[in-house]
C-alpha atoms as a PDB file:
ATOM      1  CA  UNK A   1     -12.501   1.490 -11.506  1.00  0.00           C
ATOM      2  CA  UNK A   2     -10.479   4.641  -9.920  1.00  0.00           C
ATOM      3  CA  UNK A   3     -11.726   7.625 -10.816  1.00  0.00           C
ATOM      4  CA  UNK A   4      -9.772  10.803 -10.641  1.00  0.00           C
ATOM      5  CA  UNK A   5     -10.910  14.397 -10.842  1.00  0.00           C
ATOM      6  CA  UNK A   6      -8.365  17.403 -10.802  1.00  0.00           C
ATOM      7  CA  UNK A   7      -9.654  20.863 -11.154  1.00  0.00           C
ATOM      8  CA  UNK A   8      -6.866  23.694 -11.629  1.00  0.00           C
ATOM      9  CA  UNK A   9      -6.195  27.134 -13.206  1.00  0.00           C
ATOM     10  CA  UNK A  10      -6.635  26.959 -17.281  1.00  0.00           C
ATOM     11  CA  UNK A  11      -3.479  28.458 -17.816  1.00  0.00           C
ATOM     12  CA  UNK A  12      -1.656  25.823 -15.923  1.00  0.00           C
ATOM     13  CA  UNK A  13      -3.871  23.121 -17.309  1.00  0.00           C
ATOM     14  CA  UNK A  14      -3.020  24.144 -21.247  1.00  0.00           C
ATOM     15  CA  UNK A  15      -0.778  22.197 -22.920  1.00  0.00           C
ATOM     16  CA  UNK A  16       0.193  19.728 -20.036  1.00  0.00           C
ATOM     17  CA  UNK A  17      -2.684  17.694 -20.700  1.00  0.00           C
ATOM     18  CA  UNK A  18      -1.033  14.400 -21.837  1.00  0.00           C
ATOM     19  CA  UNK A  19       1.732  14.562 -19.428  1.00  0.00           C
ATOM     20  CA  UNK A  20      -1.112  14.482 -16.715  1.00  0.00           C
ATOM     21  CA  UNK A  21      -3.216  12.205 -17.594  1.00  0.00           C
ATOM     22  CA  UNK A  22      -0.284   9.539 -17.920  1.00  0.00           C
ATOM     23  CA  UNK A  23       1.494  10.666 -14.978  1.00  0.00           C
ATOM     24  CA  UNK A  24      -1.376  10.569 -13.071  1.00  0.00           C
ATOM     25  CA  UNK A  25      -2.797   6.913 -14.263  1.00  0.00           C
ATOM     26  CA  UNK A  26       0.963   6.058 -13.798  1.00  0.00           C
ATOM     27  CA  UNK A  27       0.693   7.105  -9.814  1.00  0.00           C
ATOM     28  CA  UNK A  28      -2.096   5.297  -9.548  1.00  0.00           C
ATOM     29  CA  UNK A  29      -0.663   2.099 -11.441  1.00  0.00           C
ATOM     30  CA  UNK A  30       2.244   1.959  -8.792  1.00  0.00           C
ATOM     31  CA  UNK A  31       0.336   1.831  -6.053  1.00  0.00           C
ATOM     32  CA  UNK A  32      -2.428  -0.887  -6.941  1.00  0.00           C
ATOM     33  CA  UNK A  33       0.240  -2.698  -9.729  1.00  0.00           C
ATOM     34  CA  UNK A  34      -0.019  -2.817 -14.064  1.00  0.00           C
ATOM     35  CA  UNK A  35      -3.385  -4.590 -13.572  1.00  0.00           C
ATOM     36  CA  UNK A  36      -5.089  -0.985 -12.535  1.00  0.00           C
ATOM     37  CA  UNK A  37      -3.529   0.779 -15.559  1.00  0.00           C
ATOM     38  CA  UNK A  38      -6.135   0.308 -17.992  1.00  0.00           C
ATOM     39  CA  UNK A  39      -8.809   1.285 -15.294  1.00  0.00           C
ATOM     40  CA  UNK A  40      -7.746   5.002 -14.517  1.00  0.00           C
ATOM     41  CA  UNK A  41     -10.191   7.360 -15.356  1.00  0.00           C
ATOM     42  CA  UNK A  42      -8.959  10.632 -15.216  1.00  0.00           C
ATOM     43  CA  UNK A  43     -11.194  14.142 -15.803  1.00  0.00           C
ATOM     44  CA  UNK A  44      -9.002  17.142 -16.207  1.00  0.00           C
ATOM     45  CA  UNK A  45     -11.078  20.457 -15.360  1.00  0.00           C
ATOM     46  CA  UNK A  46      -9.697  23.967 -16.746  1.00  0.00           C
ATOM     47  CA  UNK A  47     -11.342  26.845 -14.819  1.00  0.00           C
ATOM     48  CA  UNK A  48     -11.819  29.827 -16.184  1.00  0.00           C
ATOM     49  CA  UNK A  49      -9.373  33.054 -14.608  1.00  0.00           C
ATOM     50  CA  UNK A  50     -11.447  34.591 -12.127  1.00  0.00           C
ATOM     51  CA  UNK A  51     -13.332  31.421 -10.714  1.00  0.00           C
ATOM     52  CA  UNK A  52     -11.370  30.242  -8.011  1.00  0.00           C
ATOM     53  CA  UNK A  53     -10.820  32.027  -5.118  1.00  0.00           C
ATOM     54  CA  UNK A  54      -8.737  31.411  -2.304  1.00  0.00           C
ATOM     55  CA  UNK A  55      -9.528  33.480   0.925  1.00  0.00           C
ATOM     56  CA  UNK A  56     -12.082  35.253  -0.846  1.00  0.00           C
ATOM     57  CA  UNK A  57      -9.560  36.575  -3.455  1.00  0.00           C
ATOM     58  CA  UNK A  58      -9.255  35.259  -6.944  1.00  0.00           C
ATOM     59  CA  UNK A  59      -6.416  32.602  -7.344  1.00  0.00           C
ATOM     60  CA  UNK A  60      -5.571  32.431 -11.079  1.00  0.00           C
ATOM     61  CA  UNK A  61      -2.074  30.578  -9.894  1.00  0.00           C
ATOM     62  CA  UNK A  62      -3.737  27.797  -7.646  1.00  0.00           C
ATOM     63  CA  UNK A  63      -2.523  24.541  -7.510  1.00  0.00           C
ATOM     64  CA  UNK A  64      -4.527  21.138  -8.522  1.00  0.00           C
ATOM     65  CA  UNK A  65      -7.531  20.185  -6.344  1.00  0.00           C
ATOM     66  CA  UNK A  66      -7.619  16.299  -6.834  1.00  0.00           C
ATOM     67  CA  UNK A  67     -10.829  13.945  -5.787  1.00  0.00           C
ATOM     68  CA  UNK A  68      -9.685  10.364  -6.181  1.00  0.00           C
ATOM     69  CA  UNK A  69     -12.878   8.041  -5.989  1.00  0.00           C
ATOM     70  CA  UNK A  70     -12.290   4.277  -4.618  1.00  0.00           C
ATOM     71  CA  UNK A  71     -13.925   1.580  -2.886  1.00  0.00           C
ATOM     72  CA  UNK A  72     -14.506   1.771   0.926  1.00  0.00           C
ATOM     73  CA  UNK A  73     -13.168  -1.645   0.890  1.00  0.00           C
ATOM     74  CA  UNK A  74      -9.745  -0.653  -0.325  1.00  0.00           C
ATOM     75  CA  UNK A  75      -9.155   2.367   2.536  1.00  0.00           C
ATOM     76  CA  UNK A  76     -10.990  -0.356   5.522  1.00  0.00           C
ATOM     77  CA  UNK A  77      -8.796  -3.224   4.488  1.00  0.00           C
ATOM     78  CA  UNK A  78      -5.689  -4.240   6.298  1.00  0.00           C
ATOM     79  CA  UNK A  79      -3.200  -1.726   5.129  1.00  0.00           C
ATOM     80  CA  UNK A  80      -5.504   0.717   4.025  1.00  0.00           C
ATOM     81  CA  UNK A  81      -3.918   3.480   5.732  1.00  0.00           C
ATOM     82  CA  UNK A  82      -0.612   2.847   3.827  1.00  0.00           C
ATOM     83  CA  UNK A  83      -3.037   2.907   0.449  1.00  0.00           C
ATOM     84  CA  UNK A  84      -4.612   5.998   1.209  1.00  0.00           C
ATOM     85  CA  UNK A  85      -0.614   7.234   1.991  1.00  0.00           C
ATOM     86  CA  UNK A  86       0.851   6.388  -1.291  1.00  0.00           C
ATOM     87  CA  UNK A  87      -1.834   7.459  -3.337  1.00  0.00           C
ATOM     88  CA  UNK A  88      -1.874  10.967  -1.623  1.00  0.00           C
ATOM     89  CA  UNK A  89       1.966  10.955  -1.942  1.00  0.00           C
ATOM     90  CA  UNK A  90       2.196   9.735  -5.444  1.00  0.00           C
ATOM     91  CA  UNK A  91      -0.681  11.857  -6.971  1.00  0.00           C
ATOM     92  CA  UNK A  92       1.443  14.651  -5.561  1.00  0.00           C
ATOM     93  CA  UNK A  93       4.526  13.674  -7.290  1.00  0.00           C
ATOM     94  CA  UNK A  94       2.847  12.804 -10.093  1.00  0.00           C
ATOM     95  CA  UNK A  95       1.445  16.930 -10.768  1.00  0.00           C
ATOM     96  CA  UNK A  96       4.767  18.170  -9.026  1.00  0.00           C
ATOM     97  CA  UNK A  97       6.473  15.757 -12.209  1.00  0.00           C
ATOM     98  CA  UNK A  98       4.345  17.872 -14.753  1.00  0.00           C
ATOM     99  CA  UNK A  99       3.660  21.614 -13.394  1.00  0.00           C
ATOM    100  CA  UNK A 100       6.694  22.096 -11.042  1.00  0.00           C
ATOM    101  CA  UNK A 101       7.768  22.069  -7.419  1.00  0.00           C
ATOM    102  CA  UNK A 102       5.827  25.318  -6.689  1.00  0.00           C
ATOM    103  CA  UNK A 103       3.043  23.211  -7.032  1.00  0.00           C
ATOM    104  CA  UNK A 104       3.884  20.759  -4.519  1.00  0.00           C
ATOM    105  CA  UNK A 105       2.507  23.050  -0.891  1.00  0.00           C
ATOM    106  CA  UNK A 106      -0.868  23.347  -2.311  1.00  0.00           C
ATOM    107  CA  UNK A 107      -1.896  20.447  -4.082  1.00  0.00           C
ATOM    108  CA  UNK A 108      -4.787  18.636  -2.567  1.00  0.00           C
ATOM    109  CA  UNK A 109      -6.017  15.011  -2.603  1.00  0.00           C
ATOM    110  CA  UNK A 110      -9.175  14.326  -1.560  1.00  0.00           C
ATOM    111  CA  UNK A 111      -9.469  10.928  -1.048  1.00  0.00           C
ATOM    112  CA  UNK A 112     -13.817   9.394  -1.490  1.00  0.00           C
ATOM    113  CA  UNK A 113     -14.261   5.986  -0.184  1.00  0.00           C
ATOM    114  CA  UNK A 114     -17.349   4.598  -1.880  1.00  0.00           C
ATOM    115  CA  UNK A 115     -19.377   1.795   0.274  1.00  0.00           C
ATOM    116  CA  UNK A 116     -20.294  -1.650  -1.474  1.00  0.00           C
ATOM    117  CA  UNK A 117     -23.335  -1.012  -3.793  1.00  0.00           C
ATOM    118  CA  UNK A 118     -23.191   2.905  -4.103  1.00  0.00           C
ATOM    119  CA  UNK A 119     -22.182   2.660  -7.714  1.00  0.00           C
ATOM    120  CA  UNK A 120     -22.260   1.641 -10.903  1.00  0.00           C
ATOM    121  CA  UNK A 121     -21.784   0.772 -14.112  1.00  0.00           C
ATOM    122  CA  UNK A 122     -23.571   0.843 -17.162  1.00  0.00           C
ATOM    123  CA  UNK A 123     -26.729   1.209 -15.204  1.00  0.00           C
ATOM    124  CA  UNK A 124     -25.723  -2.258 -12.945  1.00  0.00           C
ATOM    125  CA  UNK A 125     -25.017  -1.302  -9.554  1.00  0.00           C
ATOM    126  CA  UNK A 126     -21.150  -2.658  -9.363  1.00  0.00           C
ATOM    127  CA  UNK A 127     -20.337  -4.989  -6.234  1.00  0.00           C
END
């Protein structure tokens, strides 16, 4: 199940919610296909003005910091390079779709590959 964090600036979070949560399980649907759709998780975290900082300066106007969460298997894989790619590229577009191009330089994707049996769900560790 992918899992998707993106932290950003309240004020650029309010009011786009929708439009980011299905343009960002739509990114994710394109690269892995319609099956994956219904598996998106995706946490949207406000922060407050005054709690981010960029070179030690607040940074009220920051762009999206995105942690994707997926399997090691699907980044090891044949093709896993071109994975990793197109989700980086498309979870771009997809906040570039929603808050603008200005937001385009500065949005980050952090991609976390998860080994086999280091998680779970609903207490079972998954395989």
């Amino acid at each position: 199940m992918p899992h998707l964090t993106v932290r950003l600036p309240e004020a650029r979070l309010a009011g786009r919610e929708t439009a980011l949560i299905t343009a960002l399980t739509g990114a994710v649907a394109e690269v892995y296909g319609e099956w994956a759709r219904d598996l998106v998780v995706v946490h949207l975290d406000g922060i407050q003005p005054g709690r981010w900082g960029i070179g030690g300066r607040p940074a009220d106007d920051a762009s999206p910091a995105m942690t994707f969460g997926i399997r090691e298997a699907a980044l090891t894989r044949p093709g896993g390079g071109e994975i990793a790619a197109r989700l980086v590229a498309g979870l771009t577009e997809a906040v570039v779709s929603v808050l603008g191009p200005q937001a385009r330089s500065g949005t980050s994707v952090e991609l976390v590959a998860t080994p086999e049996g280091r998680s779970g769900l609903g207490g079972v560790i998954s395989a």
